[in-house]
N, C-alpha and C. Protein backbone atom coordinates (compact mmCIF):
# COMPACT_ATOMS: atom_id res chain seq x y z
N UNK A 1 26.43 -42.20 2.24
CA UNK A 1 25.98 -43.54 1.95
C UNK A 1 26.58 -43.94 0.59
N UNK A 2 27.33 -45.09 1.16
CA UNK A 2 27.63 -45.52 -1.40
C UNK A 2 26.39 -46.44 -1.49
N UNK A 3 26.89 -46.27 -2.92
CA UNK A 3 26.30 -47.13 -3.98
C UNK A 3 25.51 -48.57 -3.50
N UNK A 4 26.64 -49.17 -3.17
CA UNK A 4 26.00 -50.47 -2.48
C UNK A 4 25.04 -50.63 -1.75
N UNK A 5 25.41 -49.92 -0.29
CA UNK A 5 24.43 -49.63 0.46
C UNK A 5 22.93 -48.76 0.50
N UNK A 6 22.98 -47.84 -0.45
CA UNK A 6 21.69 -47.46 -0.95
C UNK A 6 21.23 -48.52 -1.73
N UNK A 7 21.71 -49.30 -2.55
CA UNK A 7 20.90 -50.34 -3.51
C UNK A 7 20.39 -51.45 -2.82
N UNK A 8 21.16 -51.66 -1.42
CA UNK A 8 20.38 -52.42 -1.27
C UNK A 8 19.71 -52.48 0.39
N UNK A 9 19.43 -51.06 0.08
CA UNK A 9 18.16 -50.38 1.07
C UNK A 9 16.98 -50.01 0.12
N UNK A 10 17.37 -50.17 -1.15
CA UNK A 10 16.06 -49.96 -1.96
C UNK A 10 15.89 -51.45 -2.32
N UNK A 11 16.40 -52.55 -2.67
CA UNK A 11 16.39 -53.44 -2.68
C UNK A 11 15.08 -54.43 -1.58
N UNK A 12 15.80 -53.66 0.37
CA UNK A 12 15.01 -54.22 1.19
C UNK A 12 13.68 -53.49 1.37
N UNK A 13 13.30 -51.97 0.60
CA UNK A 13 12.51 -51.32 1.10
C UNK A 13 11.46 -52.47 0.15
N UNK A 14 11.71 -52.74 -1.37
CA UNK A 14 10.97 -53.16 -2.12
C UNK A 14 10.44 -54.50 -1.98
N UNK A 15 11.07 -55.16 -0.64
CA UNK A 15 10.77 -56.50 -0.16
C UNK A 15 10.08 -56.28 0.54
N UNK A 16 10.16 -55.06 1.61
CA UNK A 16 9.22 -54.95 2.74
C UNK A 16 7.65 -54.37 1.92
N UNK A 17 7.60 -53.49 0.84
CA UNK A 17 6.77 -53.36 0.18
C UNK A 17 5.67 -54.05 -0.64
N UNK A 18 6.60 -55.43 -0.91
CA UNK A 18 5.41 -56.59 -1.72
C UNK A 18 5.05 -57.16 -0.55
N UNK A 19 5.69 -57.18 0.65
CA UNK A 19 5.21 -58.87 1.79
C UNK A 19 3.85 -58.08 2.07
N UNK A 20 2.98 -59.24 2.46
CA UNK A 20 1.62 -59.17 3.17
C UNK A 20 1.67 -58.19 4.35
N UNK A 21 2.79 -58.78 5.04
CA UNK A 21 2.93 -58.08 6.71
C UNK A 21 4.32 -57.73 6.48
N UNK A 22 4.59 -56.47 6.31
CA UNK A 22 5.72 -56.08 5.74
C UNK A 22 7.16 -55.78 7.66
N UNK A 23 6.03 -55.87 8.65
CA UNK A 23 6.99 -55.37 9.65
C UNK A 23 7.93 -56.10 9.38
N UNK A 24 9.49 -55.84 10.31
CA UNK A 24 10.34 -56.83 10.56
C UNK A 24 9.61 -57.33 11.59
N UNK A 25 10.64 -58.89 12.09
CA UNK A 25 9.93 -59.90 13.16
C UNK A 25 10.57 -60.48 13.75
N UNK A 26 10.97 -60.48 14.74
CA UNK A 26 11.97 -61.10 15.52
C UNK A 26 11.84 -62.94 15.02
N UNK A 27 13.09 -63.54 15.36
CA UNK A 27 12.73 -65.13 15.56
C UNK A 27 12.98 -66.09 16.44
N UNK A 28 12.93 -67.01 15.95
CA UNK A 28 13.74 -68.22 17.24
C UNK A 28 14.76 -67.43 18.08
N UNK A 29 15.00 -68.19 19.36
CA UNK A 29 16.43 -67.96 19.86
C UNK A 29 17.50 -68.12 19.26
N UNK A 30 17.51 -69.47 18.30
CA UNK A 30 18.52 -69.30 17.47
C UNK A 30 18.12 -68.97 15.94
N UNK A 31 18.94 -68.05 15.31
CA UNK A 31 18.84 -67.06 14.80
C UNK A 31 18.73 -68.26 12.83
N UNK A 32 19.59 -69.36 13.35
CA UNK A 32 19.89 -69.56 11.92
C UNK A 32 20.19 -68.75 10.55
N UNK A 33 20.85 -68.24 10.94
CA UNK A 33 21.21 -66.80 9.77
C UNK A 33 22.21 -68.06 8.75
N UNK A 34 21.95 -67.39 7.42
CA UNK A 34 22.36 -68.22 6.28
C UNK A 34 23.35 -67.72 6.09
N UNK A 35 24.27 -68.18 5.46
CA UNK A 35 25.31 -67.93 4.62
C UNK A 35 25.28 -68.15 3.07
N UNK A 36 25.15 -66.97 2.62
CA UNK A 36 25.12 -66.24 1.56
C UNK A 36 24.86 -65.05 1.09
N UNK A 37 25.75 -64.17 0.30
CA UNK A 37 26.49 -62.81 0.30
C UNK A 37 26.21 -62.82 -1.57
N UNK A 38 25.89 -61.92 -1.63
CA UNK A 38 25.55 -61.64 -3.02
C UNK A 38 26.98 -60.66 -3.56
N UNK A 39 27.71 -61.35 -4.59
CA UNK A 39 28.74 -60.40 -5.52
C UNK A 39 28.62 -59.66 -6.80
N UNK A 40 30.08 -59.37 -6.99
CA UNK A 40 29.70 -58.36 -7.76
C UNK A 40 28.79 -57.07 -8.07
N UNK A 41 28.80 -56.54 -9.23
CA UNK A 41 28.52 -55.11 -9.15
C UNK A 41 27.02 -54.96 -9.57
N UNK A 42 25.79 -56.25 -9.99
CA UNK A 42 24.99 -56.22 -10.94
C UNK A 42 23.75 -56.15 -9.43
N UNK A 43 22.53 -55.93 -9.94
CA UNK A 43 21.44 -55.14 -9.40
C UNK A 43 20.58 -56.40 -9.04
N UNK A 44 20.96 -57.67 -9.82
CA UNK A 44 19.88 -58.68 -9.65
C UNK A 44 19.40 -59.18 -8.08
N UNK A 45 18.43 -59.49 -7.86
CA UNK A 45 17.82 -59.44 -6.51
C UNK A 45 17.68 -61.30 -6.59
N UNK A 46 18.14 -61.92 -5.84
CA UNK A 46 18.35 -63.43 -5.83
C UNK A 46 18.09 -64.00 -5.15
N UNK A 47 17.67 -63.38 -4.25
CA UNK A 47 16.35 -64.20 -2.97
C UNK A 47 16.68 -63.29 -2.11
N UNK A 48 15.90 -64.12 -0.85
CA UNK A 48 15.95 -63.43 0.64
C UNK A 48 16.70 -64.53 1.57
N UNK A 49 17.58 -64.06 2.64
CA UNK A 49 17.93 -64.76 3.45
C UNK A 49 17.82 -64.23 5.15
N UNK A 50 17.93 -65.45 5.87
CA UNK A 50 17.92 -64.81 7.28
C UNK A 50 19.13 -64.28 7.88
N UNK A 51 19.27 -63.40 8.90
CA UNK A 51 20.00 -62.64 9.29
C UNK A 51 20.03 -62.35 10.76
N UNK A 52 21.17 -61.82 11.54
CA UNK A 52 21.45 -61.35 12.08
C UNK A 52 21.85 -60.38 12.09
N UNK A 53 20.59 -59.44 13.12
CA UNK A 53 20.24 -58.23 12.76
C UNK A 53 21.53 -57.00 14.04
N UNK A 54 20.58 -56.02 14.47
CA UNK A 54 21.18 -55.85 15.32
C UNK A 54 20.01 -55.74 16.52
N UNK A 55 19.11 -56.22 16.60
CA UNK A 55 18.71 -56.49 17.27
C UNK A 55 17.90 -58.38 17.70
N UNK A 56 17.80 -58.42 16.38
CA UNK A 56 16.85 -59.95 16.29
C UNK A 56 16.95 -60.47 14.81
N UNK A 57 16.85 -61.46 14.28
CA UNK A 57 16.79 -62.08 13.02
C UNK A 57 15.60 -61.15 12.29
N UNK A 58 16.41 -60.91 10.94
CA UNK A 58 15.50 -60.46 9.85
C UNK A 58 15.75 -61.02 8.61
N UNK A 59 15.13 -60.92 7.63
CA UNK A 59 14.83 -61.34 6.48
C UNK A 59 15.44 -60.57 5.80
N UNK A 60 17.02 -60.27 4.70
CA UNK A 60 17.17 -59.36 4.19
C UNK A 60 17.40 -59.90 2.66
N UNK A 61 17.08 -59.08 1.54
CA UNK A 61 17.41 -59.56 -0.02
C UNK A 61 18.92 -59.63 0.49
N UNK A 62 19.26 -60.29 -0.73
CA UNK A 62 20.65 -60.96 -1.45
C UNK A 62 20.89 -60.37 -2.66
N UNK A 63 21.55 -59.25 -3.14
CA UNK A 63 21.54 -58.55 -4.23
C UNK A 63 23.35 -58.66 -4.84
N UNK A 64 23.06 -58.75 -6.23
CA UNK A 64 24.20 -59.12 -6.98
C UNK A 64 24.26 -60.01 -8.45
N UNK A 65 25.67 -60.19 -8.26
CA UNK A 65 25.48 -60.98 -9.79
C UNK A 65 25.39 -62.60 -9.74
N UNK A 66 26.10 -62.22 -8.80
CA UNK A 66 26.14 -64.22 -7.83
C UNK A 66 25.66 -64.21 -6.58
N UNK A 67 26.04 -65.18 -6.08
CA UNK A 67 25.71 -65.96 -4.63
C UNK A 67 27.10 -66.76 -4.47
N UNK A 68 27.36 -66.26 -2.95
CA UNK A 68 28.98 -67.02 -2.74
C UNK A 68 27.93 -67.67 -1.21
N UNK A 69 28.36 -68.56 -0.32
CA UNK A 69 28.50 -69.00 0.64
C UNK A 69 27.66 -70.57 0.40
N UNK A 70 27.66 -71.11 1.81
CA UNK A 70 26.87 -72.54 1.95
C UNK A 70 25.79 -72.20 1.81
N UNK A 71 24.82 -71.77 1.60
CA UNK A 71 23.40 -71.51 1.64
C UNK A 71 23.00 -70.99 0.42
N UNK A 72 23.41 -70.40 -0.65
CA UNK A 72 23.03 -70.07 -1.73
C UNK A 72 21.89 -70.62 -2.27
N UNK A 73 21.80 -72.03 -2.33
CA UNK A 73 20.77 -72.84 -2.93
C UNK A 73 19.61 -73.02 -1.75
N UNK A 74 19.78 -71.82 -0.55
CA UNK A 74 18.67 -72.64 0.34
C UNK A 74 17.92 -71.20 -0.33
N UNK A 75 18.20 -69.74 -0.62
CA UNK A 75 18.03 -68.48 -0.53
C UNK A 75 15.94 -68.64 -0.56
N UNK A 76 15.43 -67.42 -0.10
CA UNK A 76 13.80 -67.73 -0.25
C UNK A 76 13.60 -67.03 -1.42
N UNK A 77 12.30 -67.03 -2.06
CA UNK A 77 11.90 -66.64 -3.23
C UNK A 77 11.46 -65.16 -3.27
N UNK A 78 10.97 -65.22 -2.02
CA UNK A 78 10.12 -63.71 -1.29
C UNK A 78 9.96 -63.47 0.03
N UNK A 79 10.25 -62.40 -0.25
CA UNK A 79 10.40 -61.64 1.81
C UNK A 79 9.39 -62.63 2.65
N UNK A 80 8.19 -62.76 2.17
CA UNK A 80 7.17 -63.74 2.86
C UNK A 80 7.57 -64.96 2.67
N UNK A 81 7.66 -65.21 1.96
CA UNK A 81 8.70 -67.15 1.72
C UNK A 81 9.32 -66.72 3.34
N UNK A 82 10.29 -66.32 3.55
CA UNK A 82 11.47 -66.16 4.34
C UNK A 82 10.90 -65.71 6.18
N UNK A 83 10.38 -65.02 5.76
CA UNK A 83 9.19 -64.25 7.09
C UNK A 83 8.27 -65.32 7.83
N UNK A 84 7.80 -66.44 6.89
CA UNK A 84 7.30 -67.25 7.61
C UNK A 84 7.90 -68.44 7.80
N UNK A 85 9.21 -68.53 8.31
CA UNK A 85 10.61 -68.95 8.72
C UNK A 85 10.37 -68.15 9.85
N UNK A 86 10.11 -67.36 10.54
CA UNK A 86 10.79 -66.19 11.80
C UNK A 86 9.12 -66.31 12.39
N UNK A 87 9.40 -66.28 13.84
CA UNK A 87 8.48 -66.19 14.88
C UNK A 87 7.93 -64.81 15.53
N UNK A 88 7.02 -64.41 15.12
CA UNK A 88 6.43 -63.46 15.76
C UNK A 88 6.64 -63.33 17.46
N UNK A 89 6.99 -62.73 17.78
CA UNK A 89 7.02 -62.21 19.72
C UNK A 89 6.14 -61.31 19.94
């Protein structure tokens, strides 16, 4: 595993850790997954966005020094901000 990818599996563990209802949650049919990708090498945690998972839309942090894509300015504040965006099944 690198660097990246452990940081920001500790990153998502620590999101799933503060939310109320920490499961993942499937959503809509359509997925609306955001565009925005967190750069650079820095640790800062800059919201949550939706995703396409590999199974169903999830909620994952955005970790970095920036925010590159169209959605940057939509990003959620907290895993639950973002979670209650996505539909329980």
């Amino acid at each position: 595993m690198n660097a990246e990818t452990a940081r920001w599996l500790r990153a998502l563990a620590v999101g799933l850790l503060s939310a109320s209802s920490p499961s993942i949650v499937a959503c809509h049919a359509e997925c609306n997954a955001m565009d925005a990708e967190g750069t650079g090498d820095c640790d800062f945690g800059l919201g949550y966005a939706r995703r396409d998972g590999l199974a169903d839309c999830a909620c994952v942090p955005v970790i970095g020094c920036g925010c590159e894509g169209e959605d940057c300015g939509e990003l959620f504040v907290s895993y639950v901000d973002c979670a209650d965006t996505l539909r329980l099944e």
